[in-house]
Protein backbone atom coordinates (compact mmCIF):
# COMPACT_ATOMS: atom_id res chain seq x y z
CA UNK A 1 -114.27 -25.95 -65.53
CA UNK A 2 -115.99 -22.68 -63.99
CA UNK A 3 -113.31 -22.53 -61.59
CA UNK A 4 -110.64 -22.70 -64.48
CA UNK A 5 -112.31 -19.79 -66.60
CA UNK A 6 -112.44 -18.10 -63.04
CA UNK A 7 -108.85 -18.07 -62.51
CA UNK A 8 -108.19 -17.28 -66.18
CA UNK A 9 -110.20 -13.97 -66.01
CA UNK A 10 -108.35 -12.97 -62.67
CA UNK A 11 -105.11 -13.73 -63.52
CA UNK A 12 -102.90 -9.93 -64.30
CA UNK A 13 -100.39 -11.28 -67.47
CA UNK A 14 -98.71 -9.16 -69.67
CA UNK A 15 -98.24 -10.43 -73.31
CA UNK A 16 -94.70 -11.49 -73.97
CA UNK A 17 -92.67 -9.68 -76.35
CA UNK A 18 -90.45 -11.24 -78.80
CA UNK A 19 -87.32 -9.89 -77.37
CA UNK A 20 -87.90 -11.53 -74.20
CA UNK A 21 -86.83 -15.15 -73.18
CA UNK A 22 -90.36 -16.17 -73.93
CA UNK A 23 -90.69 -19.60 -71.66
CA UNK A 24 -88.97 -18.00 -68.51
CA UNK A 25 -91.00 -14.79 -69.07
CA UNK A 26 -94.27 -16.57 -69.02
CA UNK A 27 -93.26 -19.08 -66.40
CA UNK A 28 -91.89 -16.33 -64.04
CA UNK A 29 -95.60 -14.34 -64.53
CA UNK A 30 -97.55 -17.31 -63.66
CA UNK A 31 -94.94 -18.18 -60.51
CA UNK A 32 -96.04 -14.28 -59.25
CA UNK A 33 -99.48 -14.98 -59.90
CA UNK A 34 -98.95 -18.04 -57.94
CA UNK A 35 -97.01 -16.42 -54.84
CA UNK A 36 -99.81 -13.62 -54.69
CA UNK A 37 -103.05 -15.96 -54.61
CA UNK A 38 -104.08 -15.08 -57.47
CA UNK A 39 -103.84 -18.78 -58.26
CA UNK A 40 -104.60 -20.85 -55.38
CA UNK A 41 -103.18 -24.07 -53.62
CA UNK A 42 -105.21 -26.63 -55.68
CA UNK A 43 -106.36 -24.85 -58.53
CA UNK A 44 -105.73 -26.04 -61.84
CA UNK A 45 -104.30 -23.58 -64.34
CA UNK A 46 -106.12 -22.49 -67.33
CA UNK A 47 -105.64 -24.71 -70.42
CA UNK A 48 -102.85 -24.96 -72.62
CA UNK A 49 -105.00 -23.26 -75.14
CA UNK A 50 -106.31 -20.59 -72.67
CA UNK A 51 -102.36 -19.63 -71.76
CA UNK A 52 -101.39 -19.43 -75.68
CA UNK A 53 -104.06 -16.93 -75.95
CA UNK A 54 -103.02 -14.91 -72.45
CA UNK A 55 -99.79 -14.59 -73.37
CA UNK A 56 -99.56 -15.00 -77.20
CA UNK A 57 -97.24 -17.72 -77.34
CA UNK A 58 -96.92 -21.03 -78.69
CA UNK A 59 -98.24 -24.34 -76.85
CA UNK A 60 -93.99 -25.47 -77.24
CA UNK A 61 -93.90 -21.84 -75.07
CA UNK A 62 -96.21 -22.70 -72.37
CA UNK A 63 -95.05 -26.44 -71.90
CA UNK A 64 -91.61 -24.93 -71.02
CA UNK A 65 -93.00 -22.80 -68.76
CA UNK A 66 -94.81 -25.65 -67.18
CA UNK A 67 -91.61 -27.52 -66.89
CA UNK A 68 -89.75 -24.46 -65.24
CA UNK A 69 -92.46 -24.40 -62.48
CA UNK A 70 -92.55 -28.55 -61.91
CA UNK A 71 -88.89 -27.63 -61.56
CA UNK A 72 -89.42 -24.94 -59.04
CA UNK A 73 -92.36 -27.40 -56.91
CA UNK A 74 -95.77 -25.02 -57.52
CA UNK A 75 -97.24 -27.33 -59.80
CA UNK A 76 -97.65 -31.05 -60.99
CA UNK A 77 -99.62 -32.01 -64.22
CA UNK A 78 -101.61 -35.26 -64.34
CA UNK A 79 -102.77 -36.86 -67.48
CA UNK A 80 -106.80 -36.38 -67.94
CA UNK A 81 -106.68 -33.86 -64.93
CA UNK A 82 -104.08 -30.81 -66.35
CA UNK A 83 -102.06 -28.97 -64.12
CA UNK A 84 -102.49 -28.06 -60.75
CA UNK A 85 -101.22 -25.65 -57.78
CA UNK A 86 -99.20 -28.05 -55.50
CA UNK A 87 -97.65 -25.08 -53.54
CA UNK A 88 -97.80 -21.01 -53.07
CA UNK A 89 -93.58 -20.72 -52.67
CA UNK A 90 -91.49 -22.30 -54.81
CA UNK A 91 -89.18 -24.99 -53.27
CA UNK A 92 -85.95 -22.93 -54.31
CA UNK A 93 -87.31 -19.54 -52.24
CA UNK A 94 -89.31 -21.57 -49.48
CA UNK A 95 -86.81 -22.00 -47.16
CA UNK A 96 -83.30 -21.82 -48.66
CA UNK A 97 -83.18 -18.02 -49.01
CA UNK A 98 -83.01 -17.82 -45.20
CA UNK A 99 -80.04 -19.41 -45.48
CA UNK A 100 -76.83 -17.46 -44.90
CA UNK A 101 -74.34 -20.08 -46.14
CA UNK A 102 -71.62 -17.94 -44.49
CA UNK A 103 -73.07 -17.05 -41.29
CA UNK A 104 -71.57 -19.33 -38.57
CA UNK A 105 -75.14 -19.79 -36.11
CA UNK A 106 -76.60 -20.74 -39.96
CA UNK A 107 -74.68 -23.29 -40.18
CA UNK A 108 -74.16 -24.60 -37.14
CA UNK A 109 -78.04 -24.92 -37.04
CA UNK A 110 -78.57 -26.51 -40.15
CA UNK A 111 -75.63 -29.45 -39.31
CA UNK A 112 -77.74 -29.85 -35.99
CA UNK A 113 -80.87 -30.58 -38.44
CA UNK A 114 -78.84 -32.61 -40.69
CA UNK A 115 -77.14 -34.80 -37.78
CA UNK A 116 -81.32 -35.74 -37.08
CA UNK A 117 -82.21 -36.21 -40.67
CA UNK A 118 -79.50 -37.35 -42.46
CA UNK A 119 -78.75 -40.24 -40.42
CA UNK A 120 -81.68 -41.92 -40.72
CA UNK A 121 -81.61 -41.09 -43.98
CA UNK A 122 -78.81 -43.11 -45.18
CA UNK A 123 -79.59 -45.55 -42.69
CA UNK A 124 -83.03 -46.39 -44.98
CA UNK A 125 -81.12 -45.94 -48.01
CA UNK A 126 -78.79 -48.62 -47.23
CA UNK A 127 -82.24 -50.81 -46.57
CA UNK A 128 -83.83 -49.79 -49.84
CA UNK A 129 -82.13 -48.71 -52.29
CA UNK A 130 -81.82 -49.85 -55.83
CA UNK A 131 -78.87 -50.94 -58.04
CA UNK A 132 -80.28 -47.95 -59.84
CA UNK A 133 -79.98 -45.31 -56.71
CA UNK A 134 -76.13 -47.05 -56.20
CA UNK A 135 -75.39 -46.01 -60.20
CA UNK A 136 -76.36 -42.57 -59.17
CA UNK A 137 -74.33 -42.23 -55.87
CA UNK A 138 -71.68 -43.10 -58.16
CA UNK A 139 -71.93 -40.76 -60.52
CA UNK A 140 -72.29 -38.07 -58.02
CA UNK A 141 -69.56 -38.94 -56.29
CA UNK A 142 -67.58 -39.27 -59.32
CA UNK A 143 -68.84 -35.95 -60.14
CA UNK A 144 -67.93 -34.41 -56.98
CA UNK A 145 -63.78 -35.55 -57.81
CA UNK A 146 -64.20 -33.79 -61.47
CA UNK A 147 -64.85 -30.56 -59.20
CA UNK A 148 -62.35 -30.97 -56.88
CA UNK A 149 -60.21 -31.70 -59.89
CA UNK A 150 -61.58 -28.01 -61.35
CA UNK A 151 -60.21 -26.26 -58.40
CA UNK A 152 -63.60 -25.90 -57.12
CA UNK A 153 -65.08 -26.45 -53.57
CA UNK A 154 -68.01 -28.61 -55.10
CA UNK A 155 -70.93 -27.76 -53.19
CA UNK A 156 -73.24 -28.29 -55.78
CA UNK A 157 -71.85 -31.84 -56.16
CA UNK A 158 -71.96 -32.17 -52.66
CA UNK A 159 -75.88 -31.39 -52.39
CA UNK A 160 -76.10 -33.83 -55.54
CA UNK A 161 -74.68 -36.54 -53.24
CA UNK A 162 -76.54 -36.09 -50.36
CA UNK A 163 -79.77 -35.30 -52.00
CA UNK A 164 -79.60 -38.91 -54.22
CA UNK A 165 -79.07 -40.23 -50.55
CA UNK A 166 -82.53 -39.17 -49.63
CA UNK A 167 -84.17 -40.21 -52.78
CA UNK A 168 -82.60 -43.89 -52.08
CA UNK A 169 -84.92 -43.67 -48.43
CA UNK A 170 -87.99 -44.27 -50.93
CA UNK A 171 -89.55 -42.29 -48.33
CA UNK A 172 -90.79 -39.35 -50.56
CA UNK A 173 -90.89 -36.56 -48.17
CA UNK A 174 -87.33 -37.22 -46.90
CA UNK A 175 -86.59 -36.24 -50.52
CA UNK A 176 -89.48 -33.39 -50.56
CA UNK A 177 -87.81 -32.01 -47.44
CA UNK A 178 -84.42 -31.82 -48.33
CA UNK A 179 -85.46 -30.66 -51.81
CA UNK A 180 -86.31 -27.47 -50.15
CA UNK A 181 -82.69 -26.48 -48.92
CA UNK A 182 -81.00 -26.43 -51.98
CA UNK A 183 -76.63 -26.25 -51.94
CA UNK A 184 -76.94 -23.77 -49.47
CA UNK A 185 -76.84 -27.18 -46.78
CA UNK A 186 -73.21 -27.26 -48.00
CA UNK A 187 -71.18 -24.31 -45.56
CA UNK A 188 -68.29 -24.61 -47.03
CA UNK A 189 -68.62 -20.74 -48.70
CA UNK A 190 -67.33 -19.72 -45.36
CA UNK A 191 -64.24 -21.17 -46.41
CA UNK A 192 -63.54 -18.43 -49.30
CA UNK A 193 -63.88 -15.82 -46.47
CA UNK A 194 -60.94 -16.74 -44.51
CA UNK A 195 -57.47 -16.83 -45.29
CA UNK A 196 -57.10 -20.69 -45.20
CA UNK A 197 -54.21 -21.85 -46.99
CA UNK A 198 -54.73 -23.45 -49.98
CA UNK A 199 -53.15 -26.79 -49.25
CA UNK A 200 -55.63 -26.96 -46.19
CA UNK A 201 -58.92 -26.05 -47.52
CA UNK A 202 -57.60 -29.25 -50.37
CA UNK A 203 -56.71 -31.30 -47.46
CA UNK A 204 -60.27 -30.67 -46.12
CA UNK A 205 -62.17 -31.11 -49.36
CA UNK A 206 -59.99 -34.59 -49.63
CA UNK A 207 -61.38 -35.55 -46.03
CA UNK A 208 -65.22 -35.05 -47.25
CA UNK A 209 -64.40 -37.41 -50.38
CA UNK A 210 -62.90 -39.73 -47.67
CA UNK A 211 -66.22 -39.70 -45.96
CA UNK A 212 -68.46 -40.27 -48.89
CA UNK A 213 -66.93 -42.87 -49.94
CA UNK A 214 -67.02 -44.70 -46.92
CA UNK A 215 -71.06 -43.64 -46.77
CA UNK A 216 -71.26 -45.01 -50.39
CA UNK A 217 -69.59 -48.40 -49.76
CA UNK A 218 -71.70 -48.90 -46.78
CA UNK A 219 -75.08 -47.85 -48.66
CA UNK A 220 -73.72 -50.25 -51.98
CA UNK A 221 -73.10 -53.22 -49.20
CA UNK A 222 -76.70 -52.67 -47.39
CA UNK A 223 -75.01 -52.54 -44.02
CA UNK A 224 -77.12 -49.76 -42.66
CA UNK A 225 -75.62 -49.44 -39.29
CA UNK A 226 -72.16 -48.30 -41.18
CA UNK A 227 -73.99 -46.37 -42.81
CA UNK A 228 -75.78 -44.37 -40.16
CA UNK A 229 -72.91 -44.03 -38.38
CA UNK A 230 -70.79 -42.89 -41.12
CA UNK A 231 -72.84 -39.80 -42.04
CA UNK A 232 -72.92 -39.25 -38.26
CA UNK A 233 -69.07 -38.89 -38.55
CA UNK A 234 -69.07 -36.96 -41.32
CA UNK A 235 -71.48 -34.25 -40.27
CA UNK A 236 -70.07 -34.37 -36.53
CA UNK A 237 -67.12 -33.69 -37.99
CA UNK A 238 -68.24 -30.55 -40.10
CA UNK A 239 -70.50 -29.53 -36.85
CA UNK A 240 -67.22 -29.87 -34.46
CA UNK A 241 -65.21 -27.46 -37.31
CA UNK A 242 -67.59 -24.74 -37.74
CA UNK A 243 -68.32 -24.76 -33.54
CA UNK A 244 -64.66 -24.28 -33.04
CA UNK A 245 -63.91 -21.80 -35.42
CA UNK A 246 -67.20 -19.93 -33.75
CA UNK A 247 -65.16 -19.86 -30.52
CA UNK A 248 -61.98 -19.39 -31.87
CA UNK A 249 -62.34 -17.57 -35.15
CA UNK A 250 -60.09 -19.72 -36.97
CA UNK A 251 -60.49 -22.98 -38.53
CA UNK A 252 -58.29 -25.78 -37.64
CA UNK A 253 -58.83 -29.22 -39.72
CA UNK A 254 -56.72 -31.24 -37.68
């Protein structure tokens, strides 16, 4: 409890005001504190009682803000314990802001990672996973066609897909790891700055629903070699794209 009052007194807040967005404010104050050490790896935060009176907000105020930073990976709160530091960067800024999602060497690097991980990864996932983690593939991948449907190029869906893939591994840092990337895993920004024709970036974006579908069907029937082999394909595929369009600075989806 010393240790809590300790970090209360050191911690630099500035009282919200009522014009700002009052949870973000005080969850974006504590996230600095966080980043500069102020708060340290392990510490618990002060009490929900303590924050009310740093800030002068409501205890409905500083649960949000709790809930933004669970969201963001610093903290995790455990009944009879509170809420502690689980990390110094959040998992949004950690690694994914490196991350030029149009820069060719970015990307070819990152579908070099993925061709490790991601393999594997749906390899378990066909193992273990649930009727539960099947619903959700689903719905992701039902998600991603409502984009495609929107005109869009559905990266976020995309990320959804492959991120419920590593969360079917029940291997929790899979997940954790992954986490960290966020949509910028998905190159397919590089797409807006060339002057692809519209019917080919469609016939493209048709190809990757191709593809997930077969990596769904082979998760959903547990055959985990089809599986691992059928994210191979699909990222080889991407990897072969972007590493001839490096060479040739065009894209051809033949």
């Amino acid at each position: 409890m010393d240790r809590v009052k300790t970090v209360a007194k050191s911690l630099q807040i500035e009282r919200v005001g009522k014009g700002d967005s009052l949870a973000s404010n005080v969850a974006k104050q504590l996230e600095k504190q966080i980043s500069a050490g102020h708060i340290s790896v392990g510490d618990k935060l002060p009490t929900e009682n303590a924050l009310c009176d740093l800030f002068g907000v409501s205890r409905t105020v500083i649960r949000e803000a709790i809930t933004q930073l669970k969201s963001l990976g610093l903290v995790e709160t455990k009944r009879g314990v509170g809420t502690s530091v689980i990390r110094a960067q959040s998992s949004e800024t950690l690694f994914a802001y490196r991350i030029d999602p149009t820069a060719i060497a970015d990307i070819l690097h990152i579908l070099e990672m993925r061709l490790s991980v991601e393999t594997t990864a749906c390899e378990l996932a066909a193992l273990r996973r649930s009727d539960e983690d099947v619903a959700i593939l689903e719905k992701h991948f039902n998600e991603f066609d409502e984009a495609l449907s929107r005109g869009e190029l559905a990266r976020k869906e995309d990320y959804a897909f492959h991120l419920a893939i590593c969360t079917a591994t029940r291997n929790p840092f899979l997940k954790q790891f992954y986490e960290q990337f966020n949509k910028n895993v998905i190159p397919r920004a590089k797409l807006i700055n060339t002057n692809l024709k519209q019917v080919a970036t469609d016939e493209y974006l048709r190809r990757i629903r191709s593809e997930h579908l077969e990596i769904l069907n082979c998760i959903k029937n547990q055959d985990a070699e089809g599986a691992k082999q059928a994210m191979h394909n699909h990222l080889y595929r991407a990897y072969h794209l972007y590493e001839r369009y490096q060479s040739d600075n065009k894209f051809d989806l033949e």
